[in-house]
Protein backbone atom coordinates (compact mmCIF):
# COMPACT_ATOMS: atom_id res chain seq x y z
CA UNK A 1 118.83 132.32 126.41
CA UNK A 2 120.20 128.75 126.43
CA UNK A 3 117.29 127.39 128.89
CA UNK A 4 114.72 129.39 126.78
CA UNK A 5 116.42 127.64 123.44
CA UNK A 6 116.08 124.17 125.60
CA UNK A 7 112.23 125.04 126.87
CA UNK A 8 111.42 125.48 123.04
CA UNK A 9 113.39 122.27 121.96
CA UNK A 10 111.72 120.32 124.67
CA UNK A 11 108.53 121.32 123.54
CA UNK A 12 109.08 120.61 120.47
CA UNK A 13 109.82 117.19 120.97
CA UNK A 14 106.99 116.60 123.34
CA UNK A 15 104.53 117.88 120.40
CA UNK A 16 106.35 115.22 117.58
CA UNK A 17 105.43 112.09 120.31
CA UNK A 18 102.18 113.26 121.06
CA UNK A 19 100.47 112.00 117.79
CA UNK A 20 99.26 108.80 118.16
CA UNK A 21 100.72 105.67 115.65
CA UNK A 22 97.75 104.84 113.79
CA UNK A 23 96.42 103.43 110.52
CA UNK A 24 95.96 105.71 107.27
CA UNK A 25 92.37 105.99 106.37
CA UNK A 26 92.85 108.19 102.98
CA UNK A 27 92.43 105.38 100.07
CA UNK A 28 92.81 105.80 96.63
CA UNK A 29 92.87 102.40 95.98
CA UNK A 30 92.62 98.89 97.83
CA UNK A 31 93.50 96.68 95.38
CA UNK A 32 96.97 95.88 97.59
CA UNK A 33 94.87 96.82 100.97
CA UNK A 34 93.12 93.19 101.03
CA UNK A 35 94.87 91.43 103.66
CA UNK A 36 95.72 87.90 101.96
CA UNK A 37 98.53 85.16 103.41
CA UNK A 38 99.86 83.94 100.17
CA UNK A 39 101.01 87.65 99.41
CA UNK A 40 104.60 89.66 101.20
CA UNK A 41 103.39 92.06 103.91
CA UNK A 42 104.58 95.55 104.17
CA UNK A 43 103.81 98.22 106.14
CA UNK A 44 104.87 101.91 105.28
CA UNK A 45 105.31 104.07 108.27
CA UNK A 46 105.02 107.74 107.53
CA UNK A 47 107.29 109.38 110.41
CA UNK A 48 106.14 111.59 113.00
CA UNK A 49 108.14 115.15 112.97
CA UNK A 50 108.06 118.82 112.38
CA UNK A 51 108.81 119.06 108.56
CA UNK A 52 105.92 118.70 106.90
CA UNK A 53 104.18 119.18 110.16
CA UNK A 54 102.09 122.84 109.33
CA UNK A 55 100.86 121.56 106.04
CA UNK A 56 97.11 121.08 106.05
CA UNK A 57 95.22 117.38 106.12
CA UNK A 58 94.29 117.77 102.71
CA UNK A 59 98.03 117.44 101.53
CA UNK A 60 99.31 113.54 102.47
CA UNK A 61 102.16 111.89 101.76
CA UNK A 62 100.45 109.67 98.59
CA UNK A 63 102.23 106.48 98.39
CA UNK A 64 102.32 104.66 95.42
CA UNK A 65 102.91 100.92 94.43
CA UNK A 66 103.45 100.86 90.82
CA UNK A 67 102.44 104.12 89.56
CA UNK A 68 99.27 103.46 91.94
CA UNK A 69 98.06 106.10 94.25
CA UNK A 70 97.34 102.94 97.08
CA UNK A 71 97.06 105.39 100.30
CA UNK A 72 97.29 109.09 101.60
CA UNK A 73 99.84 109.53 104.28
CA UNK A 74 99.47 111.78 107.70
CA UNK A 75 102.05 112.14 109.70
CA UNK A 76 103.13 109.20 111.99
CA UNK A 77 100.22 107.03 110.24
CA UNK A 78 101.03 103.62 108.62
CA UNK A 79 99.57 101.32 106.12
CA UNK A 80 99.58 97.54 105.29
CA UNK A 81 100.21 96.18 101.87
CA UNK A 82 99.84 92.71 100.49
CA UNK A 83 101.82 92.94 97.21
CA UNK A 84 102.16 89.96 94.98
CA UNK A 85 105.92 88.05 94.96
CA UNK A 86 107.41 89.70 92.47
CA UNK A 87 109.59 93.40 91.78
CA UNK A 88 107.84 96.44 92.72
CA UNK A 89 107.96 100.03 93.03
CA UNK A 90 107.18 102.04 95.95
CA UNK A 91 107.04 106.30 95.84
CA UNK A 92 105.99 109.10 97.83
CA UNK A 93 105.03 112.58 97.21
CA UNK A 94 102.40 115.20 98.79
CA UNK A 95 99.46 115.57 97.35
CA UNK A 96 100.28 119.41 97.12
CA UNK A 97 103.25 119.57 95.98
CA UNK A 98 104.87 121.99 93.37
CA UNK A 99 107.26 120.08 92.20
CA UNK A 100 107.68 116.60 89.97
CA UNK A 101 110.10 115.59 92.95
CA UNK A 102 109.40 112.73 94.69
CA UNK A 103 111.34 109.86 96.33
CA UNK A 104 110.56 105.80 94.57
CA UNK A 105 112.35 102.59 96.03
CA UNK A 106 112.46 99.21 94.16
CA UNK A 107 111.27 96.34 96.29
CA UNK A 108 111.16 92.57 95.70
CA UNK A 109 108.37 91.03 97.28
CA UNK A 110 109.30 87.37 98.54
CA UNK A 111 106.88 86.11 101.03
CA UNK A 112 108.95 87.62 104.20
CA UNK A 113 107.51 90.58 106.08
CA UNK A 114 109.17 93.86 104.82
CA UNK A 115 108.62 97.66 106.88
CA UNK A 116 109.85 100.81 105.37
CA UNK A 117 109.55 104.89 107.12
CA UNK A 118 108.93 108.08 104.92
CA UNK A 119 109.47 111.33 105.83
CA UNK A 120 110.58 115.04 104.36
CA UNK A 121 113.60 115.73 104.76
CA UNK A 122 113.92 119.69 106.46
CA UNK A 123 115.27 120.73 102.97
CA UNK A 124 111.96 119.28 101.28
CA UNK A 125 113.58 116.49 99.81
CA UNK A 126 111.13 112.81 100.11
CA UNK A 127 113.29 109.76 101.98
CA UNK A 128 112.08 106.28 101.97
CA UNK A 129 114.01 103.77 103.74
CA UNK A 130 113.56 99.82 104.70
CA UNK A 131 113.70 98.93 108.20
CA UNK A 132 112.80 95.00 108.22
């Protein structure tokens, strides 16, 4: 039973890394997609994992700057911002989702290079952290 349990986990785990890292292509809107040098940088990484993993393409992860659907999330896909200096708000939710539950984090925008991860959390709950 135990090297049946570790077949399965090791599975798993090789189907979570075999999704490539690669750049969203769902837009909503590009007004913060336009790469431009006097604006902060930050890319949102949408982790690759098994929660979240059976839902079908049509339900991203929608980020959000500012109340603005910007981008539509697959798993272990990313996206660059250029966001004016200033206080913003990033959130992310599924397109599909039930619920009014999402997760938002405040960001100040300063000229340095910023990266944050989402994911789902196995209870359903939305987690946005900063990484850089």
């Amino acid at each position: 039973m135990k090297k049946l349990f570790l077949l399965i986990a090791v599975m798993m785990g090789i189907a979570c890394t075999a999704r490539p890292y690669t750049a969203a292509h769902e837009t909503y809107d590009s007004r913060y997609l336009v790469e431009n040098k006097s604006k902060t940088q930050v890319r949102i990484h949408r982790v690759n994992q098994i929660s979240g993993s059976g839902l079908p393409d049509d339900c991203p992860l929608v980020l959000k700057v500012d109340g603005i659907d910007v981008v539509g999330l697959q798993q272990n896909q990313f996206v660059d911002l250029y966001l004016p200096n200033g206080e913003h708000s990033l959130s992310v939710k599924f397109k599909c989702a039930l619920t009014e539950w999402k997760k938002s984090v405040t960001l100040v925008a300063d000229g340095a290079t910023q990266e944050y991860e989402t994911e789902i959390g196995v209870a359903g709950q939305y987690r946005m952290w900063r990484t850089k």
